[in-house]
C-alpha atoms as a PDB file:
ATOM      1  CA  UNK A   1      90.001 107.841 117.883  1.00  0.00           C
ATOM      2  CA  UNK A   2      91.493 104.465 118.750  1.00  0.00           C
ATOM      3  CA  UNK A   3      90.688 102.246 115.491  1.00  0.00           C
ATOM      4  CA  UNK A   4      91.663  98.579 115.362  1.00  0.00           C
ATOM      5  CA  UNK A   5      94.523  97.506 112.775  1.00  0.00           C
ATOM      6  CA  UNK A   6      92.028  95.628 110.620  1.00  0.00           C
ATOM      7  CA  UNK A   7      89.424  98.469 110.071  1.00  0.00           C
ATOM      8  CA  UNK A   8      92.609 100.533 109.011  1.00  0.00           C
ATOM      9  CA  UNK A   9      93.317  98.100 106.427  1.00  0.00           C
ATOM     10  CA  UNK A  10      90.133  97.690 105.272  1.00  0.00           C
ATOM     11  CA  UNK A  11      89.804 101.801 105.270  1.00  0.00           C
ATOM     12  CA  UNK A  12      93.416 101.994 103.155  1.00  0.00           C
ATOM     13  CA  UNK A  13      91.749  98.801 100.637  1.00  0.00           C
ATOM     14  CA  UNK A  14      88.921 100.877 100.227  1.00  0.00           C
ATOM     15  CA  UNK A  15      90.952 103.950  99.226  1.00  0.00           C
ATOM     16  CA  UNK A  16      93.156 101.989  97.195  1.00  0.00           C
ATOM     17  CA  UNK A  17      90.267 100.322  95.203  1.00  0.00           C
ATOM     18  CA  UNK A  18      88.782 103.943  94.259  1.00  0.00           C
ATOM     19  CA  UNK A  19      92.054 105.275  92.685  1.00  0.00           C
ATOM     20  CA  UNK A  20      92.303 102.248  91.050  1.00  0.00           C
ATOM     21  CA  UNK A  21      88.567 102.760  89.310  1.00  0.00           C
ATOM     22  CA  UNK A  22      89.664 106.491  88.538  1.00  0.00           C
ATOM     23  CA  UNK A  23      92.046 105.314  86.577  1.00  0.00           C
ATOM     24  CA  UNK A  24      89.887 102.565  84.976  1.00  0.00           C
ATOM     25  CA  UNK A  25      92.201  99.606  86.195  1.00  0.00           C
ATOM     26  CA  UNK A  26      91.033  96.334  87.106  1.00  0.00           C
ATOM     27  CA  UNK A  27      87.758  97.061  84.624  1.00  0.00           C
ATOM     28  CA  UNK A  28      86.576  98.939  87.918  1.00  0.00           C
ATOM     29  CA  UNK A  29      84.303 101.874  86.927  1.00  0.00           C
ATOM     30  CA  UNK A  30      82.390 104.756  88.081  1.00  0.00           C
ATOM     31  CA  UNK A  31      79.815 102.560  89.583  1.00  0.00           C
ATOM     32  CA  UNK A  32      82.553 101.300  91.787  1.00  0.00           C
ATOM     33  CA  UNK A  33      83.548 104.643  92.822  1.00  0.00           C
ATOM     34  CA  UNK A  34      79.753 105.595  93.717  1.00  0.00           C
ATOM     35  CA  UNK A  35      79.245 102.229  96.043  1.00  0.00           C
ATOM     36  CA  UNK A  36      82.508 103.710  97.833  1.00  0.00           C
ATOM     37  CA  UNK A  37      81.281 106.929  98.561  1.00  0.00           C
ATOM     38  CA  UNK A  38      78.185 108.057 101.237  1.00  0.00           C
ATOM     39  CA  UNK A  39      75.156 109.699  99.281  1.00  0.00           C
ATOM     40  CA  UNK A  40      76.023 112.601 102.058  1.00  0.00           C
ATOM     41  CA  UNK A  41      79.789 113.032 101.467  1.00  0.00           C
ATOM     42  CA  UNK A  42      81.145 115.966 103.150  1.00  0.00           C
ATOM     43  CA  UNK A  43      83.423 117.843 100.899  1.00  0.00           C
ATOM     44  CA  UNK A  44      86.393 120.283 101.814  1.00  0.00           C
ATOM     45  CA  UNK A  45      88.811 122.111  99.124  1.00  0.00           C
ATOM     46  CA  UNK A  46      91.771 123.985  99.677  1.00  0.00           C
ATOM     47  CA  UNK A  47      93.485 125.253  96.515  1.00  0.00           C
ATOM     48  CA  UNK A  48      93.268 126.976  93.056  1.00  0.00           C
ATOM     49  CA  UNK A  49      90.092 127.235  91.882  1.00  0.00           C
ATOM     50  CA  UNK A  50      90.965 125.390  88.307  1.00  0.00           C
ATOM     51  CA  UNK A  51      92.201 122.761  90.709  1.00  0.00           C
ATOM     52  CA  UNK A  52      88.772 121.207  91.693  1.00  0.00           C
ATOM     53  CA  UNK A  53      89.975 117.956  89.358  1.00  0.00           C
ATOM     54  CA  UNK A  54      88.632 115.208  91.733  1.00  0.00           C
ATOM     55  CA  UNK A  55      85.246 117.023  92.175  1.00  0.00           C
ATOM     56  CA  UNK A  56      84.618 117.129  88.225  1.00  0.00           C
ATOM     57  CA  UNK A  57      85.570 113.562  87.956  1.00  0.00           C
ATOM     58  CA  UNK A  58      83.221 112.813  90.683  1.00  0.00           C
ATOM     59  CA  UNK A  59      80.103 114.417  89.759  1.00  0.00           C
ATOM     60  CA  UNK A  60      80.746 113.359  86.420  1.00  0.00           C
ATOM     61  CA  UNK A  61      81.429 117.136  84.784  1.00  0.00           C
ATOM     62  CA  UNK A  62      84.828 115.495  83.498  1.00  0.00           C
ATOM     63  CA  UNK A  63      85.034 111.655  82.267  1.00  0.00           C
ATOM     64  CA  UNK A  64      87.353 109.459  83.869  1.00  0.00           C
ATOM     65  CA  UNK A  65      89.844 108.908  80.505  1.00  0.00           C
ATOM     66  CA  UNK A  66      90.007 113.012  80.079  1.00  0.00           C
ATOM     67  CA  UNK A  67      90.678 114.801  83.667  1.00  0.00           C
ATOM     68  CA  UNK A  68      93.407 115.040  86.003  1.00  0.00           C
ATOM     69  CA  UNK A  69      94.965 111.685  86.721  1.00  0.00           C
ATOM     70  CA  UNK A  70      95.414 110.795  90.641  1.00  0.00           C
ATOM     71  CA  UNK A  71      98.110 108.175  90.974  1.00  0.00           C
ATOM     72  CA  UNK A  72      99.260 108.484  94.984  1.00  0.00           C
ATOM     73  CA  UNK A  73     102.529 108.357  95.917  1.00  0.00           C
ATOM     74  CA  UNK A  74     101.621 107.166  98.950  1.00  0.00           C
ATOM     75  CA  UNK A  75      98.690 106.070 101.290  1.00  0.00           C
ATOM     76  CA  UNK A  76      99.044 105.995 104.821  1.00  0.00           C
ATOM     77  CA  UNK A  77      96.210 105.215 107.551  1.00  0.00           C
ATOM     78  CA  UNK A  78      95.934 107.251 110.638  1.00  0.00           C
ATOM     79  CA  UNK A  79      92.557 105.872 112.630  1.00  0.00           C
ATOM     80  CA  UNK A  80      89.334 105.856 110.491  1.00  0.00           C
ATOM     81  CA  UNK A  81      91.456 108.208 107.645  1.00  0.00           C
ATOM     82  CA  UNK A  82      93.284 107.404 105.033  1.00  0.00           C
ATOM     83  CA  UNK A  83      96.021 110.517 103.474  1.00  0.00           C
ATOM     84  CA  UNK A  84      97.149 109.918  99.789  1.00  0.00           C
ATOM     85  CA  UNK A  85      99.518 112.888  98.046  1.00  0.00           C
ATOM     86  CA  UNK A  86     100.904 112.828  95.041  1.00  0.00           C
ATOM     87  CA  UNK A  87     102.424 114.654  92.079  1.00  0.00           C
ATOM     88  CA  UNK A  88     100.812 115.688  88.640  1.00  0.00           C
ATOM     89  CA  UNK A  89     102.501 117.977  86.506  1.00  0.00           C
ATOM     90  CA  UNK A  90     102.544 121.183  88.374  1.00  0.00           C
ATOM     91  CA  UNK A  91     100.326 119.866  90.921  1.00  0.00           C
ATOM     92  CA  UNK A  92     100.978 118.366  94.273  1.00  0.00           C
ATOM     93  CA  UNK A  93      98.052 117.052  95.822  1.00  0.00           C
ATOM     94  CA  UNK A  94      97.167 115.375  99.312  1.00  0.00           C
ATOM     95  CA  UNK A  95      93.808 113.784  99.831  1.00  0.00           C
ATOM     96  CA  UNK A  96      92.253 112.983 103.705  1.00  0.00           C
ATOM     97  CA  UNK A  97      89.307 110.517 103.496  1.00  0.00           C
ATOM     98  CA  UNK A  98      87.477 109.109 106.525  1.00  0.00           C
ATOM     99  CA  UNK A  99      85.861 106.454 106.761  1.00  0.00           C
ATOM    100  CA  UNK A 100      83.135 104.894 108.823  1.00  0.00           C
ATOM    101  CA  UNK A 101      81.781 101.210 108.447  1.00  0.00           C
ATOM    102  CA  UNK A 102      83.500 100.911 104.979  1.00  0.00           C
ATOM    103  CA  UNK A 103      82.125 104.032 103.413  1.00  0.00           C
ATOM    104  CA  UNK A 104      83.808 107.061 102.363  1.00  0.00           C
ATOM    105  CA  UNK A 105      81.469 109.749 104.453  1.00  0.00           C
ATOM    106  CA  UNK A 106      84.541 112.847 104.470  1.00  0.00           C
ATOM    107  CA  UNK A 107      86.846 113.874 101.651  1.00  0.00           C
ATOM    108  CA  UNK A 108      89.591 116.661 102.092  1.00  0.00           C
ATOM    109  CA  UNK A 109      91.403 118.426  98.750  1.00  0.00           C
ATOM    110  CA  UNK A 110      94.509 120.063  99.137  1.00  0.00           C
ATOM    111  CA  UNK A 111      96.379 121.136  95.754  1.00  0.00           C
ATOM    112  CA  UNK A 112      99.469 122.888  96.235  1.00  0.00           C
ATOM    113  CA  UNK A 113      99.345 122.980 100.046  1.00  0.00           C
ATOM    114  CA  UNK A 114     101.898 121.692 102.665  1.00  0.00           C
ATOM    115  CA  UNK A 115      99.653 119.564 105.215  1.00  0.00           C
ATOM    116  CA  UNK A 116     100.845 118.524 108.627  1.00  0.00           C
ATOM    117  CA  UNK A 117      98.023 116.279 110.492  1.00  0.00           C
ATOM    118  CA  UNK A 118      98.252 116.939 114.469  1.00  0.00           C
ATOM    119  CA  UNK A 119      96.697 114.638 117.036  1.00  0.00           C
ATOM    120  CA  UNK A 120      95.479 117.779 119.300  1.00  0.00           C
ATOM    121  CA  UNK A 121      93.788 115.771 122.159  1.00  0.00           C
ATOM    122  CA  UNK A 122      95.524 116.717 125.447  1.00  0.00           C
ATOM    123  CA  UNK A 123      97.680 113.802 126.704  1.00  0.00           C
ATOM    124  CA  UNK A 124      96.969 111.552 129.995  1.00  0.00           C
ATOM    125  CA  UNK A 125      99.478 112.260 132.738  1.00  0.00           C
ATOM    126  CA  UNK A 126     100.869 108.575 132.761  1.00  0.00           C
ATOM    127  CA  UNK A 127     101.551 109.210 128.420  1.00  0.00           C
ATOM    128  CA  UNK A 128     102.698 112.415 128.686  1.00  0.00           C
ATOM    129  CA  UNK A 129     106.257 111.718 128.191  1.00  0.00           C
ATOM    130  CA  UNK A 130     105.221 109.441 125.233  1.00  0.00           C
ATOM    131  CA  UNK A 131     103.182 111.984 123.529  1.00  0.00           C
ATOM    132  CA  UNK A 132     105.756 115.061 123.048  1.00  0.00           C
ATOM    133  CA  UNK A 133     107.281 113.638 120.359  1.00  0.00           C
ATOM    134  CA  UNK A 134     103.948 112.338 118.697  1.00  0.00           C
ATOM    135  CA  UNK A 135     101.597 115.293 118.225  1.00  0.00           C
ATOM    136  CA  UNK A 136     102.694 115.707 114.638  1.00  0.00           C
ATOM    137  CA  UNK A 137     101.079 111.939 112.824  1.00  0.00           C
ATOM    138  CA  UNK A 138     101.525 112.977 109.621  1.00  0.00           C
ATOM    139  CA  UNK A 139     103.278 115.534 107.080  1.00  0.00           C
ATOM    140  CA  UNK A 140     103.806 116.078 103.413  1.00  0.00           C
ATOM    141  CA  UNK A 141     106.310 115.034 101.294  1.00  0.00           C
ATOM    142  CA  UNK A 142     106.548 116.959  98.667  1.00  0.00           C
ATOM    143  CA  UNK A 143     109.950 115.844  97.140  1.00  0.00           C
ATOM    144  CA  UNK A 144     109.912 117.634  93.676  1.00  0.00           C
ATOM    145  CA  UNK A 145     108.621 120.822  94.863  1.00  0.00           C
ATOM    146  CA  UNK A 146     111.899 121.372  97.313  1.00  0.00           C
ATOM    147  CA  UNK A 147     112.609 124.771  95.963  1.00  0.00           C
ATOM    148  CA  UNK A 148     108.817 126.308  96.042  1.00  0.00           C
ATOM    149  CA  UNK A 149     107.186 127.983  98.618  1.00  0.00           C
ATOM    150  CA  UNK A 150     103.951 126.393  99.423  1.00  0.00           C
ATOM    151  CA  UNK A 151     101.297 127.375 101.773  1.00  0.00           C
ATOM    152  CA  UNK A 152     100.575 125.314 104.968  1.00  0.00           C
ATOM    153  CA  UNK A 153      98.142 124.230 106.807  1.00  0.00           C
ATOM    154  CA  UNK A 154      97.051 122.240 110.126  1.00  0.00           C
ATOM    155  CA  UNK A 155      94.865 119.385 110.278  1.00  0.00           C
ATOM    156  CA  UNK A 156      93.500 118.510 113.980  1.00  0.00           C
ATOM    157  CA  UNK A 157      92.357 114.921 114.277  1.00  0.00           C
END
């Protein structure tokens, strides 16, 4: 999984430049968004039904000015992913693209799910002692939903 530091923030660009066309900025369109993404994309969903916003926007079922709007709180690289989350309304959201030679190729949807992202691979003897406090890469934030309950899940990278 090792990645180099300039593919990561190529991979994070990338990211960055589609929520930027979702929400029509820097006259980037749809057509933008489709050179992003692989003709193949593999697409997982975790969440309420109703809550398949990106999807519709996507495939076109919902136009960019009328669906749900994704502005991330924050983007973070971990090796050939990228995790955005944010907040809309009574949504919290976390997204989990990966990336390979510059093109989207995975997409993960979680609405209204706490996500913690685990690096599972068993450590080498010598980095033991470095890895027990690094298993856990990544977790949600979810400041504004402190006093709900929210399901959780596991991702294993």
């Amino acid at each position: 999984m090792e990645i180099n530091a300039k593919v990561e923030i190529q991979n994070k660009a990338t990211v960055e430049m589609l929520y930027k066309a979702l929400l029509g900025q820097e006259g980037l369109t749809m057509d933008t968004v489709a050179k992003l993404l692989a003709s193949d994309l593999e697409w997982w969903f975790h969440g309420p039904p109703q809550c398949q916003h990106m999807m519709r926007v996507l495939t076109g079922e919902t136009a960019l000015n009328k669906g749900f709007k994704f502005e991330p709180r924050s983007v973070t690289t971990i090796g050939d992913s990228v995790i955005t989350e944010g907040w809309e309304g009574q949504a919290y959201w976390v997204h989990v693209w990966t990336l390979k030679n510059g093109l989207i190729t995975q997409f993960r949807e979680y609405f209204n799910t706490w996500l913690v992202v685990k690096d599972l691979r068993p450590p080498s003897p010598r980095t033991w002692e470095d890895k027990q406090d690094s298993f856990t890469l990544w977790q949600s934030q979810p400041r504004d939903l402190y006093r709900r309950s929210l399901p959780g899940l596991v991702l294993a990278i």
